[in-house]
Protein backbone atom coordinates (compact mmCIF):
# COMPACT_ATOMS: atom_id res chain seq x y z
CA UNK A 1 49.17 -23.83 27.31
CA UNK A 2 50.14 -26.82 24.88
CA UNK A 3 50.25 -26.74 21.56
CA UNK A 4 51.13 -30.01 19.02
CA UNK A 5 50.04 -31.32 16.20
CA UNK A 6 46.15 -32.77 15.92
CA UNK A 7 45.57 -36.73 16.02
CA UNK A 8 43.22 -37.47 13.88
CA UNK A 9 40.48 -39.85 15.69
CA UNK A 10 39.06 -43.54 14.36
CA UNK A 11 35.91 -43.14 13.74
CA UNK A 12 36.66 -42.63 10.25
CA UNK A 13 38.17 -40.55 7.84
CA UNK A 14 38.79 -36.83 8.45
CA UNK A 15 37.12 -34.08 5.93
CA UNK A 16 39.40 -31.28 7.78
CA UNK A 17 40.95 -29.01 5.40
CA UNK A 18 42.95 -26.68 7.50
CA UNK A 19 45.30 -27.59 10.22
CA UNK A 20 44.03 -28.08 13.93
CA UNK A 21 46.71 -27.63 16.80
CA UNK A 22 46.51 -28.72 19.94
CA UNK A 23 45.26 -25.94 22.63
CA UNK A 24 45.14 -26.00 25.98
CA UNK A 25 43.83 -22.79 27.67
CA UNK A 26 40.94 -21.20 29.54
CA UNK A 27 37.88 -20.05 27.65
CA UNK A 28 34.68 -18.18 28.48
CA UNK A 29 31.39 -19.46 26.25
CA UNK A 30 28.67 -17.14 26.21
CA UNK A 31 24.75 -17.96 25.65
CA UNK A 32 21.84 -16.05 25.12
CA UNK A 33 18.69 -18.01 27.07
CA UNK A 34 15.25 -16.41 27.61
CA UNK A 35 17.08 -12.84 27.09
CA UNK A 36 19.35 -13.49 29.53
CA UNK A 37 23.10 -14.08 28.87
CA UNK A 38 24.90 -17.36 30.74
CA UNK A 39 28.58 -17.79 30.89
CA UNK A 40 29.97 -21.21 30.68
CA UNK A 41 33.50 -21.31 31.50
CA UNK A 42 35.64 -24.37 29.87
CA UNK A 43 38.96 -25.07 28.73
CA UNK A 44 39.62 -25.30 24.80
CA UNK A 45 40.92 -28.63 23.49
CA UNK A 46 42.30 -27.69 19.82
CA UNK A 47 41.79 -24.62 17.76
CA UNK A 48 42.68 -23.86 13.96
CA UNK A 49 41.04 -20.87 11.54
CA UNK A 50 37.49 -22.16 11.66
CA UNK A 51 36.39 -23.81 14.99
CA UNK A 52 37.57 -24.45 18.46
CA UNK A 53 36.89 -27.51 20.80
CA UNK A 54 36.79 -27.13 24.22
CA UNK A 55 35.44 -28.82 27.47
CA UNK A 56 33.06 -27.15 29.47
CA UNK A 57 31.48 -26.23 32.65
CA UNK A 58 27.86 -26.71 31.36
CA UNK A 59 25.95 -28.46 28.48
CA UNK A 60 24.96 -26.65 25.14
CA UNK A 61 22.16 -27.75 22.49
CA UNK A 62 23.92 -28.35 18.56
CA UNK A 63 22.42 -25.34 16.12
CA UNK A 64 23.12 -22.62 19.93
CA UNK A 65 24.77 -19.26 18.24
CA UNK A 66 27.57 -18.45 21.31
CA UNK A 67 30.30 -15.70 22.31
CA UNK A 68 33.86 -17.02 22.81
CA UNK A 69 36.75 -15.22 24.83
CA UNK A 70 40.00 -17.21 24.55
CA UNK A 71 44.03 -15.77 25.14
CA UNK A 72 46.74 -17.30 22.89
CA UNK A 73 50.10 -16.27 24.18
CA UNK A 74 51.16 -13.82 21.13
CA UNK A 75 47.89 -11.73 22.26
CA UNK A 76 47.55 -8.79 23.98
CA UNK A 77 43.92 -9.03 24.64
CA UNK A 78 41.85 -11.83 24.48
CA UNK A 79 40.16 -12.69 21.38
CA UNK A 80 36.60 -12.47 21.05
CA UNK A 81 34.41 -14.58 18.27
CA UNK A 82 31.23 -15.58 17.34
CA UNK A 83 30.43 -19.09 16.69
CA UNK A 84 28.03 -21.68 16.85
CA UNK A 85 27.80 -24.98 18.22
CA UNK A 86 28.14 -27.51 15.12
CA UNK A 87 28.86 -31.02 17.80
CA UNK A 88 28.16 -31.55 21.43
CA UNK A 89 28.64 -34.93 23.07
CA UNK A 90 28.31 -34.15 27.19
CA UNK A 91 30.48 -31.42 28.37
CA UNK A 92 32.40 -31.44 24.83
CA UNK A 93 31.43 -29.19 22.27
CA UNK A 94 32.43 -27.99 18.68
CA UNK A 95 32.56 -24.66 17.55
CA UNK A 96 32.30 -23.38 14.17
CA UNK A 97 33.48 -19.19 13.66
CA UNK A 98 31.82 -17.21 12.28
CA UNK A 99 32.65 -13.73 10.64
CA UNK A 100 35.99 -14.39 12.12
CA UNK A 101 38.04 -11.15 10.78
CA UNK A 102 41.37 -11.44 8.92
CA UNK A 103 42.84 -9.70 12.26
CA UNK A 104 41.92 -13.08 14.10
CA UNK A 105 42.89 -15.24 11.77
CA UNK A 106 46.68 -13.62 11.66
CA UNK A 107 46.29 -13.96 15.07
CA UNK A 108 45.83 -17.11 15.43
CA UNK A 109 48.57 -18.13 12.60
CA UNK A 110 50.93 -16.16 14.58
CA UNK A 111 50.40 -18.23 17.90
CA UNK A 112 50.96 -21.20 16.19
CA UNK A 113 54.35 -19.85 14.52
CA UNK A 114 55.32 -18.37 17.99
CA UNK A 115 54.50 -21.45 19.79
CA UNK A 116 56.14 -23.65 16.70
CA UNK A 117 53.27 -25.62 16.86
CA UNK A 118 53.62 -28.81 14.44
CA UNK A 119 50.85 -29.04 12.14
CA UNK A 120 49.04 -32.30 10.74
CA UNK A 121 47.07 -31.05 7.60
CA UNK A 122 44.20 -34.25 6.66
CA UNK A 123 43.68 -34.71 3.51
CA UNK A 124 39.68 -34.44 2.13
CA UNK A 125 39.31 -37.85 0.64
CA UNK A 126 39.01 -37.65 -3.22
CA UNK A 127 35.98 -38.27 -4.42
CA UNK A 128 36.29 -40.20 -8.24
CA UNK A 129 34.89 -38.65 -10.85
CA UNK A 130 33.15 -41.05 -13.26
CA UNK A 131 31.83 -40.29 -16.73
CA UNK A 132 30.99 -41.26 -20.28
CA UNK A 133 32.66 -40.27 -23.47
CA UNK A 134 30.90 -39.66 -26.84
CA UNK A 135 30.97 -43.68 -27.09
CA UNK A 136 29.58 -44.29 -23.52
CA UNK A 137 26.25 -43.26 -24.66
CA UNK A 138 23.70 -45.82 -25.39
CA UNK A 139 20.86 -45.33 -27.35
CA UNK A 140 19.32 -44.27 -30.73
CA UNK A 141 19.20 -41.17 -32.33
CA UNK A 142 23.32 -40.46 -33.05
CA UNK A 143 24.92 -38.40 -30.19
CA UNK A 144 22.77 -39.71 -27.72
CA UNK A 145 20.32 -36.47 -27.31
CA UNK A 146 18.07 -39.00 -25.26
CA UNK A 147 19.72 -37.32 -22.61
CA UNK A 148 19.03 -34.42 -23.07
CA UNK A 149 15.28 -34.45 -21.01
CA UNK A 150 17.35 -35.66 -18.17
CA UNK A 151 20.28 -32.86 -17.85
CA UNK A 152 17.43 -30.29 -18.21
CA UNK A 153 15.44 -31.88 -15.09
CA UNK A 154 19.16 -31.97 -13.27
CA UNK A 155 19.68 -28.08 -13.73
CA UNK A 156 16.41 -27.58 -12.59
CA UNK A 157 16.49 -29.88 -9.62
CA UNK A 158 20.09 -28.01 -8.87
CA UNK A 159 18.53 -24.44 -8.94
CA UNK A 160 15.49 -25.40 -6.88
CA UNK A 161 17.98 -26.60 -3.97
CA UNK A 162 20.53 -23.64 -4.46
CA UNK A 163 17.36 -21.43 -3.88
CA UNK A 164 16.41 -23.12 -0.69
CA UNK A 165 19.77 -23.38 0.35
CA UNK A 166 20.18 -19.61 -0.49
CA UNK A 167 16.97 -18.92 1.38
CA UNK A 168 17.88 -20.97 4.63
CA UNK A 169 21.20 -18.69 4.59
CA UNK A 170 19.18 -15.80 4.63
CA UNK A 171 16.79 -16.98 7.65
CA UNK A 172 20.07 -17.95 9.18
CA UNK A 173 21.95 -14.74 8.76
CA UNK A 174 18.81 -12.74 10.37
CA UNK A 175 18.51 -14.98 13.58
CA UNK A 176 22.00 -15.12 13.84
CA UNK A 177 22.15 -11.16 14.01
CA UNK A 178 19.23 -10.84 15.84
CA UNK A 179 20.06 -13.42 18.73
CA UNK A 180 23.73 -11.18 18.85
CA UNK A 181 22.86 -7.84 19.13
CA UNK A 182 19.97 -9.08 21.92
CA UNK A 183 23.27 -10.99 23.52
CA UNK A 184 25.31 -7.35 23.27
CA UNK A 185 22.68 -5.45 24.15
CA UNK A 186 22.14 -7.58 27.77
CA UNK A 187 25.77 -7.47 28.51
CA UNK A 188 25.92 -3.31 27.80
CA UNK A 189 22.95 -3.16 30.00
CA UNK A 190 24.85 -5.14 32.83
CA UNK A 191 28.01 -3.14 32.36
CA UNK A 192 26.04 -0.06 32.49
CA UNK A 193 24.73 -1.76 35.55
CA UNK A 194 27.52 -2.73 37.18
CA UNK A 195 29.27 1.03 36.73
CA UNK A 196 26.23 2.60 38.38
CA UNK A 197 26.51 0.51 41.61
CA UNK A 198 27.62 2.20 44.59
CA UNK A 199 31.15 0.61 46.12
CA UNK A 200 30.52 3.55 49.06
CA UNK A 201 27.65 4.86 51.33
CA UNK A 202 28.85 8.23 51.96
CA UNK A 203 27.07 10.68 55.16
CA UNK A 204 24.87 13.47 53.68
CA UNK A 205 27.63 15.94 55.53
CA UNK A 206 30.47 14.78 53.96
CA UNK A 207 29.23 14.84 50.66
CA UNK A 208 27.09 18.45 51.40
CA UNK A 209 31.34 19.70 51.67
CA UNK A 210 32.08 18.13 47.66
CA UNK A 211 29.04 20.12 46.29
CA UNK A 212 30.14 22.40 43.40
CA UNK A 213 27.33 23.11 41.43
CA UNK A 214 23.55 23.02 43.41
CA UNK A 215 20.34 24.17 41.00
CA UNK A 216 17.50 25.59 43.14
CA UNK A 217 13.90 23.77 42.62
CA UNK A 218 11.39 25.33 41.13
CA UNK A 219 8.64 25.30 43.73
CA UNK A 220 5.33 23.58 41.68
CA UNK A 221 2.36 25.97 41.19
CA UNK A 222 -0.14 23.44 41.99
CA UNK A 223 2.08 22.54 45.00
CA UNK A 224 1.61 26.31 45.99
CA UNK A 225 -1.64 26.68 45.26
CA UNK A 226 -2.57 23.30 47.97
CA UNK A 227 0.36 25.20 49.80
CA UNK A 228 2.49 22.37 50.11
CA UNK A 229 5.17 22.82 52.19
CA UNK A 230 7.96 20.51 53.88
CA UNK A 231 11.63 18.72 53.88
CA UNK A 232 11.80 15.46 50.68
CA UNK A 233 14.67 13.20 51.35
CA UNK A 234 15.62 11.58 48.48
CA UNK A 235 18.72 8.88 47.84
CA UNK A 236 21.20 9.80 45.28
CA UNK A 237 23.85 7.85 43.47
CA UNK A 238 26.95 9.88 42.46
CA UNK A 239 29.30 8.77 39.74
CA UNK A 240 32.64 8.95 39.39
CA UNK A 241 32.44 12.13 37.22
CA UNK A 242 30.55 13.85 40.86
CA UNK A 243 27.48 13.91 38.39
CA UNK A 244 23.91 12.80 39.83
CA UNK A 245 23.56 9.04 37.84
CA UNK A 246 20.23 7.80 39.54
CA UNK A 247 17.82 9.29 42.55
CA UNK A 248 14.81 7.78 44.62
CA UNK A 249 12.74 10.02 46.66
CA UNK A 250 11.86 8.87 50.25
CA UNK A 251 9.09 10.81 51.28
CA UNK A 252 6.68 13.79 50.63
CA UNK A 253 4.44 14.77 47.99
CA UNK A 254 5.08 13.57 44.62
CA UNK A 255 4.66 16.75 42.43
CA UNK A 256 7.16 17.94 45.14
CA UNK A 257 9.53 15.19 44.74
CA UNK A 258 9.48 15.49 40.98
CA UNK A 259 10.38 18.85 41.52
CA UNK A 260 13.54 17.76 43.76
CA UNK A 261 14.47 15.41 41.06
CA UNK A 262 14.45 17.77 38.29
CA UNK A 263 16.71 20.05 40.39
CA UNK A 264 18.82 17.68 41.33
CA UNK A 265 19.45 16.58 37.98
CA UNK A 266 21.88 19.38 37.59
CA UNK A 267 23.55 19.22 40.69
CA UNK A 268 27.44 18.31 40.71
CA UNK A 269 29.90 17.31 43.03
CA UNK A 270 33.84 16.50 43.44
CA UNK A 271 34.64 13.08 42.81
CA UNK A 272 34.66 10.71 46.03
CA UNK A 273 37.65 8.82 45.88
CA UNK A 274 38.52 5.42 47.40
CA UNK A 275 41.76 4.36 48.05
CA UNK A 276 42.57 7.43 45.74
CA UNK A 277 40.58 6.67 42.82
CA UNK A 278 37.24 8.15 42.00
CA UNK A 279 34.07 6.06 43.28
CA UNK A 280 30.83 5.75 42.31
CA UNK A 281 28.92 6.41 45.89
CA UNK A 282 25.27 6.46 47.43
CA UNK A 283 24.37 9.36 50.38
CA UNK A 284 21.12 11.09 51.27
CA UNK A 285 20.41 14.78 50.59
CA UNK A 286 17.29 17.01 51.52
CA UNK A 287 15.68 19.50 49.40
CA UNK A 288 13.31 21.84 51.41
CA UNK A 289 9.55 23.56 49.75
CA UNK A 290 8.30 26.70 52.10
């Protein structure tokens, strides 16, 4: 990582009012698209208290509401915003934050005073203000209440856009939210995913000697009224915990397989460890109707 003071570029003069440092570090960018998330990975360019630039590994659209995982040095963990994309020009890209919390903000005042990163604050260009005195007013009628039609129609011109404005913000703030927890709720159901896939297929045998806990099925009256009868196979995923996660019956009735299932449902076993550590593994067992 490098960090050192922003150069301000020439197309024109800067309307930054906080410092920008230089930053040079990996960065993850993540994008919600047709309910699916999409990681672009990238590297960050400059970062101060309200945006981050950074080069990366895949276009984004202006307006695009994104995750960002970045490290600073001064960090345990890596630090995890929401922004949106406020400039794009190819694989560049601006980010604004947004709802960054004071705990992210300290952190990212203390990287720069651990890093002693030199700071180049731009000045917002003053804008003049021009006006009239009680002798800049031409006109009849003394103290120049001619003007007074006018200020009225600028009030009311002002409140109509504040209202939009405030309106927009509120449209905003909804999609924003919404488009987030959709983007959460995809990567919980991918983590939930991920801990639920087997790393081991495991012989029925071996795991028949880790069963602690086996719940008898409850043989179906209709079943025993067609006297159904016979062996259902069914493959089992055990977690680490030894508890039954997920289950797929491979053959035999189905009002005798749901019966399996609902048994099974209960069973427990000892953890199966790999490499010493408890696994999350797939094996066969066989629940038998007479």
């Amino acid at each position: 990582m490098a960090a050192g003071p922003q150069v301000r570029g020439s197309g024109g003069p800067s309307r930054r009012r906080v410092p920008r440092f230089l930053l040079q570090a990996p960065l993850d960018v993540t994008v919600l698209r047709s309910g699916v998330p999409d990681t672009l990975p990238g590297r960050s360019v400059n970062v101060c208290e309200r945006g981050i630039s950074a080069v990366l590994a895949g276009e984004l659209v202006p307006g695009e509401a994104v995750g960002i995982e970045v490290q600073l040095p001064p960090v345990a963990d890596s630090l995890r915003m929401r922004a949106m994309v406020r400039y794009q020009d190819k694989l560049r890209c601006g980010f604004e934050f947004f709802g960054l919390s004071v705990e992210q903000r300290a952190a990212i005042r203390e990287w720069a005073k651990e890093s002693r990163a030199e700071t180049e604050t731009v000045p917002v260009h003053a804008v003049e203000k021009t006006g009239t005195g009680s002798g800049g007013v031409k006109g009849t009628g003394g103290s120049g209440g001619g003007n007074e039609p006018k200020k009225k129609r600028h009030w009311v011109a002002l409140a109509v856009v504040l209202t939009c404005a405030a309106i927009a913000a509120g449209v905003f703030w909804w999609r924003w939210n919404r488009g987030w927890d959709e983007l959460e709720s995809e990567l919980k159901v991918r983590q939930v995913a991920l801990a639920r896939k087997p790393q081991a297929q495991v012989p029925a045998v071996m795991m028949e000697k880790l069963l602690v806990h086996k719940v008898e099925p409850t043989y179906p009256p209709e079943a025993r009224k067609e006297n159904l009868q016979g062996i259902i196979a069914l493959d089992i995923v055990v977690g680490r915990d030894g508890s039954v996660v997920s289950m797929h019956p491979l053959n035999g009735p189905d009002v005798l397989a749901r019966a399996a299932m609902d048994a099974l449902r209960w069973w427990k076993f000892e953890p199966y460890r790999v490499n010493g550590d408890p696994a999350v593994v797939e094996t066969t067992v066989a629940v038998e109707f007479k």
